[in-house]
Protein backbone atom coordinates (compact mmCIF):
# COMPACT_ATOMS: atom_id res chain seq x y z
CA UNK A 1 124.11 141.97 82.12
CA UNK A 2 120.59 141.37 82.29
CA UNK A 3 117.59 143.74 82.43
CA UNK A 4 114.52 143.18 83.98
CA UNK A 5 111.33 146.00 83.99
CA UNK A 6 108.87 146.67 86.74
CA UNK A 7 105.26 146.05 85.22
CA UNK A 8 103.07 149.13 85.92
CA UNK A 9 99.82 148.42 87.48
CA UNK A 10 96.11 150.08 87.45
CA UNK A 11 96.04 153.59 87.05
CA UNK A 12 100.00 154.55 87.24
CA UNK A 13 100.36 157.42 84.98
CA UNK A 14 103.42 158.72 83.20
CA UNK A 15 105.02 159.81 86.60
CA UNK A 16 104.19 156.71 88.18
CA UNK A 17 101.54 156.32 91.35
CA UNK A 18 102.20 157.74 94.73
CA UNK A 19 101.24 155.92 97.70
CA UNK A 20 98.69 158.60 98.59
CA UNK A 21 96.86 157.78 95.15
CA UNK A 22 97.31 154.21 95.89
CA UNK A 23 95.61 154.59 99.12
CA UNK A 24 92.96 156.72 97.66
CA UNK A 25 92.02 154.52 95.07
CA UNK A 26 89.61 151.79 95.33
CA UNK A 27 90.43 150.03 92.16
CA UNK A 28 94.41 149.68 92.15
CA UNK A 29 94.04 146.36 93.15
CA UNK A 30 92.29 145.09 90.34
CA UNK A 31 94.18 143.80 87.48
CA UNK A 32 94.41 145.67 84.08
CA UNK A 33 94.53 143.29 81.79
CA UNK A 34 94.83 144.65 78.69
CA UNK A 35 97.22 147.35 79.31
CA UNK A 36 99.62 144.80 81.18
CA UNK A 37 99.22 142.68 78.36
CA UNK A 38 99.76 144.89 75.93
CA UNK A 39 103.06 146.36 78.04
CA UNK A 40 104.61 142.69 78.36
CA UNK A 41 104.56 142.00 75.16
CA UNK A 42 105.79 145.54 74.00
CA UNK A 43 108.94 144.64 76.68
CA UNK A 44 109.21 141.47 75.03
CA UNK A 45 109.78 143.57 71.84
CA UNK A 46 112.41 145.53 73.86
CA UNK A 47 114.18 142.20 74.46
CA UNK A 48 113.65 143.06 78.32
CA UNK A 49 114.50 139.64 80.16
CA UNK A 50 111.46 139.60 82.86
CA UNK A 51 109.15 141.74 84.65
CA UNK A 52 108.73 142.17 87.91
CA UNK A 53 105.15 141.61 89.39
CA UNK A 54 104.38 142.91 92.41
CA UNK A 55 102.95 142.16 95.44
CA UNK A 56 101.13 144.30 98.14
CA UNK A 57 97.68 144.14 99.90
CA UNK A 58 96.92 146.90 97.42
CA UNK A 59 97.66 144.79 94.64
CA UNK A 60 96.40 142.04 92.79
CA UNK A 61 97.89 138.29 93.87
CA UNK A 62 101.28 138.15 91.84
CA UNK A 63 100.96 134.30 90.76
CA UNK A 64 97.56 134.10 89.34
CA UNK A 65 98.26 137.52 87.41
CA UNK A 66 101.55 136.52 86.21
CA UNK A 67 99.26 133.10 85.36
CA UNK A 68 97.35 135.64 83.26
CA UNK A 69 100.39 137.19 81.79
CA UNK A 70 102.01 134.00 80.44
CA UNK A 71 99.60 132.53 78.87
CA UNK A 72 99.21 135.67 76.59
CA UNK A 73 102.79 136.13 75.84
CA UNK A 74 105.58 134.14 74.19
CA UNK A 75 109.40 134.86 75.33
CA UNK A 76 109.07 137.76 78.71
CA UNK A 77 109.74 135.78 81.36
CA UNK A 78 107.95 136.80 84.74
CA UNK A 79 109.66 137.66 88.75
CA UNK A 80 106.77 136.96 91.27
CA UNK A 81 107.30 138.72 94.09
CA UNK A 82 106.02 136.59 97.13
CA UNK A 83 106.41 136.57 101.11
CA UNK A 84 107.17 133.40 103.15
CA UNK A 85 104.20 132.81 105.85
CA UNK A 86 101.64 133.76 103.39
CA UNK A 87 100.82 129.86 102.07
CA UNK A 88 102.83 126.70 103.07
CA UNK A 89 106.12 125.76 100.94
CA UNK A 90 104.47 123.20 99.45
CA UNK A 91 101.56 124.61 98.61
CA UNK A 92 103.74 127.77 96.92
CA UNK A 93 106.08 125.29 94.87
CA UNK A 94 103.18 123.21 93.48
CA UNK A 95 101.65 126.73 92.61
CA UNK A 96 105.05 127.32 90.61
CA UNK A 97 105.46 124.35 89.30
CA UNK A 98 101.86 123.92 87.75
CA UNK A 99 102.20 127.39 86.09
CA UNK A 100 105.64 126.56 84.82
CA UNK A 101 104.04 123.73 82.76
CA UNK A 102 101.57 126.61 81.18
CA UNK A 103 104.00 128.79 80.16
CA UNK A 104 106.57 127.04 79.22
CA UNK A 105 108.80 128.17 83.01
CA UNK A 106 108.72 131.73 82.05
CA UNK A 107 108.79 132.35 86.28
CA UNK A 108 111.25 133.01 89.09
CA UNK A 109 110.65 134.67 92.79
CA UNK A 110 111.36 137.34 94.09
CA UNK A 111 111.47 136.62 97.59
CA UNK A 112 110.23 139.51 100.00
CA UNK A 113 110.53 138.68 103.94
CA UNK A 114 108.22 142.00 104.22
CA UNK A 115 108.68 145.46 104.60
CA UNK A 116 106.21 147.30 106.61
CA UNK A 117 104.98 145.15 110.02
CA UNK A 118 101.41 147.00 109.52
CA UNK A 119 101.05 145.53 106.36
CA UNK A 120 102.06 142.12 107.89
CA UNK A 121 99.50 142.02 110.16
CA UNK A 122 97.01 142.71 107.30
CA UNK A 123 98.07 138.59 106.64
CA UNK A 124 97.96 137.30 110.37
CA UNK A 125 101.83 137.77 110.58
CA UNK A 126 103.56 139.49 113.53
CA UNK A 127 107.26 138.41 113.55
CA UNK A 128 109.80 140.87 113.68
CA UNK A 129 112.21 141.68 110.90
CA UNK A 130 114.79 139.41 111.95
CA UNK A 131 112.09 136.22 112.63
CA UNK A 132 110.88 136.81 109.29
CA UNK A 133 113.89 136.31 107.49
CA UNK A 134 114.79 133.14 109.34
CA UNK A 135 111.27 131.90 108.65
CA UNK A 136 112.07 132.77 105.16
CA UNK A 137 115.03 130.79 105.35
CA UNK A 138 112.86 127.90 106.47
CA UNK A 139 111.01 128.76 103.68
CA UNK A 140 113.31 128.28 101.11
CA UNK A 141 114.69 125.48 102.43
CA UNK A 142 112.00 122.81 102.09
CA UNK A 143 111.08 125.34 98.50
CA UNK A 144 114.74 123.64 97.31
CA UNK A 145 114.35 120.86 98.69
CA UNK A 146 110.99 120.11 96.70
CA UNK A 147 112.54 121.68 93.76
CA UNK A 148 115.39 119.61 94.13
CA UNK A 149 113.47 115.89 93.04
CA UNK A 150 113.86 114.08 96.31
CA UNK A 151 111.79 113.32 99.58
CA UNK A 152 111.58 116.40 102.12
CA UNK A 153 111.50 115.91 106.04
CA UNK A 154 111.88 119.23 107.67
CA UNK A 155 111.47 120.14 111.03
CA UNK A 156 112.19 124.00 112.29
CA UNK A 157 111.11 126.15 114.40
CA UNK A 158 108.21 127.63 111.76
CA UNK A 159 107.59 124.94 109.28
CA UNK A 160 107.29 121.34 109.63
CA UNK A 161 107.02 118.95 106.76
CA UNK A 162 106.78 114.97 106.32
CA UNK A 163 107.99 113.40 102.95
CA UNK A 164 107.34 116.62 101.25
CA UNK A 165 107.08 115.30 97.53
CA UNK A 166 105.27 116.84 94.53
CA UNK A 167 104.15 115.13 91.09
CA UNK A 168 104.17 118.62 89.20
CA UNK A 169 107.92 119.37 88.32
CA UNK A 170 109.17 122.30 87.88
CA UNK A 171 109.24 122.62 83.35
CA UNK A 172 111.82 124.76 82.05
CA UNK A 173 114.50 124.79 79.52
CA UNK A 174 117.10 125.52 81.02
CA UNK A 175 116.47 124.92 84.90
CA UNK A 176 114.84 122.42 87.02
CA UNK A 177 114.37 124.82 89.66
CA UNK A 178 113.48 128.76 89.37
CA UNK A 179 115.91 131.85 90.26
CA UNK A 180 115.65 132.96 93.46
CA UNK A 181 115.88 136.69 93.82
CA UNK A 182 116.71 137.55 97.58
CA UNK A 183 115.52 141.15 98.16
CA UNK A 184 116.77 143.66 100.50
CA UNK A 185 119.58 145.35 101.56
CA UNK A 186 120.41 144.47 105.15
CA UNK A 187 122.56 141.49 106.55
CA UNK A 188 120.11 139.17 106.92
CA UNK A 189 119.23 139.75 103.05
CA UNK A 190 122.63 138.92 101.84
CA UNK A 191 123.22 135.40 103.96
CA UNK A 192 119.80 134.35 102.91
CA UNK A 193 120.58 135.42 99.67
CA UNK A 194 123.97 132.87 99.85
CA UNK A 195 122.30 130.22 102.14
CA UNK A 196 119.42 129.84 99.98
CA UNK A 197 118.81 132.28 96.70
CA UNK A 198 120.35 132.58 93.78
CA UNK A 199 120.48 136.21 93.51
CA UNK A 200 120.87 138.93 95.99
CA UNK A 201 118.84 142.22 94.62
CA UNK A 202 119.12 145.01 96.79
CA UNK A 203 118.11 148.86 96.26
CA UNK A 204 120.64 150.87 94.47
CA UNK A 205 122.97 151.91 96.16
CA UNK A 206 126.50 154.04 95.25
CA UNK A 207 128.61 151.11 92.93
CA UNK A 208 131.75 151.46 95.45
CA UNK A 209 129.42 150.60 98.22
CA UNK A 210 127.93 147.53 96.50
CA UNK A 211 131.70 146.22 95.44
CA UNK A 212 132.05 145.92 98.86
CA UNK A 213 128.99 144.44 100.13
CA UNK A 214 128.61 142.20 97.35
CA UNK A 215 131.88 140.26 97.51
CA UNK A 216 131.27 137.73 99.77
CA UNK A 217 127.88 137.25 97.75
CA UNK A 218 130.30 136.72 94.32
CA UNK A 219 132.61 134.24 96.13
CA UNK A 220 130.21 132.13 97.11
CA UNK A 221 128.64 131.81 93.15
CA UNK A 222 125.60 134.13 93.76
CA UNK A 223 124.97 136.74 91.39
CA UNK A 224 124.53 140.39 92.73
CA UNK A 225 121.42 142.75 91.31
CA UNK A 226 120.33 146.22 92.05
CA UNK A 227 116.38 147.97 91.43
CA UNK A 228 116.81 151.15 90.12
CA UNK A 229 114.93 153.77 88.10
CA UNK A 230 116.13 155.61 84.64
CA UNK A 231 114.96 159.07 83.59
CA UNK A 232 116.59 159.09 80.18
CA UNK A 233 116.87 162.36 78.06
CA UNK A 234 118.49 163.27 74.59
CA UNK A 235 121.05 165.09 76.68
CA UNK A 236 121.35 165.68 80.74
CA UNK A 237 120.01 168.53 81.06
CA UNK A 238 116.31 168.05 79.36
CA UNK A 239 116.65 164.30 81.68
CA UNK A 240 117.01 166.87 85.06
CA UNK A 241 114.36 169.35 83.52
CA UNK A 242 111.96 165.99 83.23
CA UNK A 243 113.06 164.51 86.75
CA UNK A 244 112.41 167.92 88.41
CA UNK A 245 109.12 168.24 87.17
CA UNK A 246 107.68 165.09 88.30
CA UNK A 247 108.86 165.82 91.64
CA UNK A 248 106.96 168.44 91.72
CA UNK A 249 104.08 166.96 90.79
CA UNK A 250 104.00 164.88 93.34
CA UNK A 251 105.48 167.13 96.40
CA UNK A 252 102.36 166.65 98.36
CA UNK A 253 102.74 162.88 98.68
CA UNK A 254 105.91 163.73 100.61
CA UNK A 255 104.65 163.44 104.32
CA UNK A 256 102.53 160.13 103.69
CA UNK A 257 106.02 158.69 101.63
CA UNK A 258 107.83 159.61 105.56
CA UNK A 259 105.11 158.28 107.68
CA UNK A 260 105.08 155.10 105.42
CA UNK A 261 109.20 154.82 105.88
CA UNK A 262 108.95 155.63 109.88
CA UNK A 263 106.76 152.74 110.00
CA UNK A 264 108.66 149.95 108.17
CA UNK A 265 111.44 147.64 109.31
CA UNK A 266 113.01 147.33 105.99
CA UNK A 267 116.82 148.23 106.25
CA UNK A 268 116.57 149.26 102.36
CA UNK A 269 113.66 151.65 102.57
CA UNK A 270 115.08 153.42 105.56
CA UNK A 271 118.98 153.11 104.22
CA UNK A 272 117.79 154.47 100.61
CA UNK A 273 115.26 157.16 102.91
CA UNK A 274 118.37 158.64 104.95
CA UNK A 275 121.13 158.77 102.14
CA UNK A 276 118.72 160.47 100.25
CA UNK A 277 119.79 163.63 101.99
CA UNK A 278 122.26 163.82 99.39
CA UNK A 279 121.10 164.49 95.89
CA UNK A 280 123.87 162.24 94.18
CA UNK A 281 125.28 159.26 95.58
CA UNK A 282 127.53 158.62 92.45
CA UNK A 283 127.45 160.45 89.06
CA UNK A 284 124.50 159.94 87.14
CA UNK A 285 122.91 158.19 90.69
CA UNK A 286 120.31 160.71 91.68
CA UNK A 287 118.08 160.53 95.04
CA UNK A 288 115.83 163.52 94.32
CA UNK A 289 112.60 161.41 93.75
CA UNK A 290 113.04 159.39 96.83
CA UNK A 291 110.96 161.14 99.40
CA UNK A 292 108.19 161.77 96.99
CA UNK A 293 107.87 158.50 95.19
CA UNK A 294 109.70 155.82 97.39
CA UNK A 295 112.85 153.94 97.53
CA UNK A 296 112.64 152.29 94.33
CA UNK A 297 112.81 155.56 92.62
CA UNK A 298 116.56 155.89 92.99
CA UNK A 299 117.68 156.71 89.74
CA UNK A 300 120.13 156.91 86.78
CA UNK A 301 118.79 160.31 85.11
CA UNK A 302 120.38 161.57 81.58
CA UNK A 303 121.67 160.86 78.46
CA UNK A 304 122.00 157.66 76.74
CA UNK A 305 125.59 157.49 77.55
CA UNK A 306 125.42 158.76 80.86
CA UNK A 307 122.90 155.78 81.53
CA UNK A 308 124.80 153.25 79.72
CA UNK A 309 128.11 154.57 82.29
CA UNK A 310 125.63 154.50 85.15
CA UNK A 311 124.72 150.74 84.58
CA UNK A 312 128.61 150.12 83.45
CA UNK A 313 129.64 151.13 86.80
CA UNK A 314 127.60 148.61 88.68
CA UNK A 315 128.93 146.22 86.54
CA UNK A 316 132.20 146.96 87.76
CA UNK A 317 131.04 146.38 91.35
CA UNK A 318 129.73 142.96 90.32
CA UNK A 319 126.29 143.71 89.91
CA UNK A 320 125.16 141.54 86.83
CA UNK A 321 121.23 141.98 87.05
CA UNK A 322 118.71 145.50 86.81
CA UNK A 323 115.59 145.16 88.12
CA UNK A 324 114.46 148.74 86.16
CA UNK A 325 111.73 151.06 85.78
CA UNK A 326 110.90 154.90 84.56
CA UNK A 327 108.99 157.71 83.75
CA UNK A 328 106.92 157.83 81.43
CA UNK A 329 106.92 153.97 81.93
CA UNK A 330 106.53 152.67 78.42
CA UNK A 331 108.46 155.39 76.38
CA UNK A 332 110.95 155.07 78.74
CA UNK A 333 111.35 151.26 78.15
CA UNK A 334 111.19 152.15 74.37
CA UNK A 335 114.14 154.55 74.63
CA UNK A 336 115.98 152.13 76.79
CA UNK A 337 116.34 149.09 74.37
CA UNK A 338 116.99 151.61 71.58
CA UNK A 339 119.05 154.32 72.86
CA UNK A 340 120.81 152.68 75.97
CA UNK A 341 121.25 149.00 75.14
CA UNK A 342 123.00 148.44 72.29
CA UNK A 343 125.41 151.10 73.96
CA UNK A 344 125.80 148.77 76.80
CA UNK A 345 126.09 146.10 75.16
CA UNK A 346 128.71 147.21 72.58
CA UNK A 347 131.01 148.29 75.77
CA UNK A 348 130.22 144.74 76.54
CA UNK A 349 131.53 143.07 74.19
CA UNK A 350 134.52 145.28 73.68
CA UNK A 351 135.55 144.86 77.09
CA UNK A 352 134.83 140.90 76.63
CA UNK A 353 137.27 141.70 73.30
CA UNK A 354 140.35 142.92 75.41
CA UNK A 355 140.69 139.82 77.71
């Protein structure tokens, strides 16, 4: 298994940033440098695999800060989060493929056909949830193409591009090309996720559900991830005591967290919205910070061991990648590499032991 972090941005405190603050505040979007510095190379310490760099209108541009990122660490590798219709394929891969040569191809995408059509229309866009993702797959398509050495002609029904060819390669190790993260949890997520990307990563959802969901994705040699939180505790019930509370912090961000989910057209955000009428959706999978904080704030919540099972039992589904984050962010990245991983990974490699 491998474990990614979400990399906090300006001004989230311990209990993260609602969207009212985010709203409110007319700095968010401006990069803090030394703190997300400092934080990458404290996950890099953690042995965390990559972080996951955002990217909103009220955020900073997720390829030059990840540019910024790189170049002042050694071994965290980065997931840009990026949108198709924002900048031409080519234009995108030589972006990727220049900063792969500065940091050494430390990079992969996490590719976002948009969630909220308001927020599209901030960048000129105006397609519908279903035209985005087959512009995405358009996308992609002359991305691997480019990515893949030779010549591109393409000709669909958004992008059009003669002898596509860059000089700047994509520099890496291990890969000539970077992973492709597919995100989202509705249909047209997973085929573009099998037509195209290398990974589907949807929102948590219960294991059981995902086996089934994510088999097709497995067959066809795919790799299946889920974005979670983790509220981790010395035992369960100080983890609950700790969840509760920063719910209730943040209760009054509850009616702009609906409004914002009424709006968007993202199947996960209103899937993960609905099912979190019920508290637990599988043992330690708890929905309870959902309408105050978002989606992505399904989470495993307890013990060491009771994470450690939590993550165990996606594995059994098939999921083989976290995309992670918690509260308080940094301590709870501490506590996860030395309370919760070398659990994990001991189960591991005894299960690894027994075939």
């Amino acid at each position: 298994m491998r474990f990614h972090w979400r990399l906090p941005q300006r001004g989230e405190g311990d209990a993260g940033t609602t969207r009212t603050e985010q709203y409110a505040s007319v700095d968010v979007g401006v990069p803090d440098l030394e703190e997300q510095v400092a934080f990458a190379r404290e996950a890099e310490a953690c042995g965390i695999d990559s972080l996951l760099v955002d990217y909103s209108w009220i955020k900073p541009d997720s390829i030059v800060l990840s540019t910024a990122l790189g170049l002042n660490t050694t071994s965290v590798k980065y997931i840009i989060a990026y949108r198709s219709g924002i900048m031409s394929p080519t234009a995108f891969v030589q972006q990727l493929n220049t900063l792969s040569t500065l940091i050494g191809g430390r990079l992969s995408v996490n590719v976002v056909a948009g969630y909220s059509p308001e927020e599209q229309r901030r960048y000129g866009d105006f397609l519908s949830h279903d035209e985005r993702y087959a512009r995405t797959e358009e996308f992609l398509a002359v991305c691997n193409g480019l990515w893949s050495g030779g010549e591109v002609d393409f000709a669909g029904r958004h992008y059009r591009v003669e002898k596509g060819a860059l000089r700047t390669p994509f520099l890496a190790p291990d890969r000539s090309a970077p992973e492709l993260y597919v995100a989202g949890n509705s249909a047209q997520a997973r085929a573009l996720a099998m037509a195209q990307g290398t990974c589907w990563m949807m929102m948590a959802e219960a294991p059981e559900k995902i086996r089934t969901n994510a088999a097709e994705v497995l067959a066809a040699g795919k790799t299946v991830g889920a974005r979670m939180g983790i509220i981790v505790r010395n035992t369960r019930a100080d983890a609950m005591d700790a969840a509760h509370a920063m719910v209730a912090e943040a209760e009054a961000n509850r009616v702009t967290e609906r409004s914002f989910v009424q709006k968007s057209d993202a199947v996960c955000l209103n899937r993960t919205f609905e099912e979190a009428e019920n508290e637990w959706l599988a043992p330690h999978l708890w929905t309870g910070a959902v309408r105050a904080f978002g989606s992505t704030a399904i989470a495993l919540v307890g013990s060491p061991e009771d994470i450690a099972d939590g993550l165990l039992s996606f594995r059994q589904a098939g999921v083989t990648q976290f995309i992670l984050s918690g509260w308080p962010k940094l301590e709870t990245m501490r506590a996860f590499a030395r309370d919760v991983l070398p659990i994990v990974r001991e189960r591991e490699t005894a299960a690894c032991a027994s075939f």
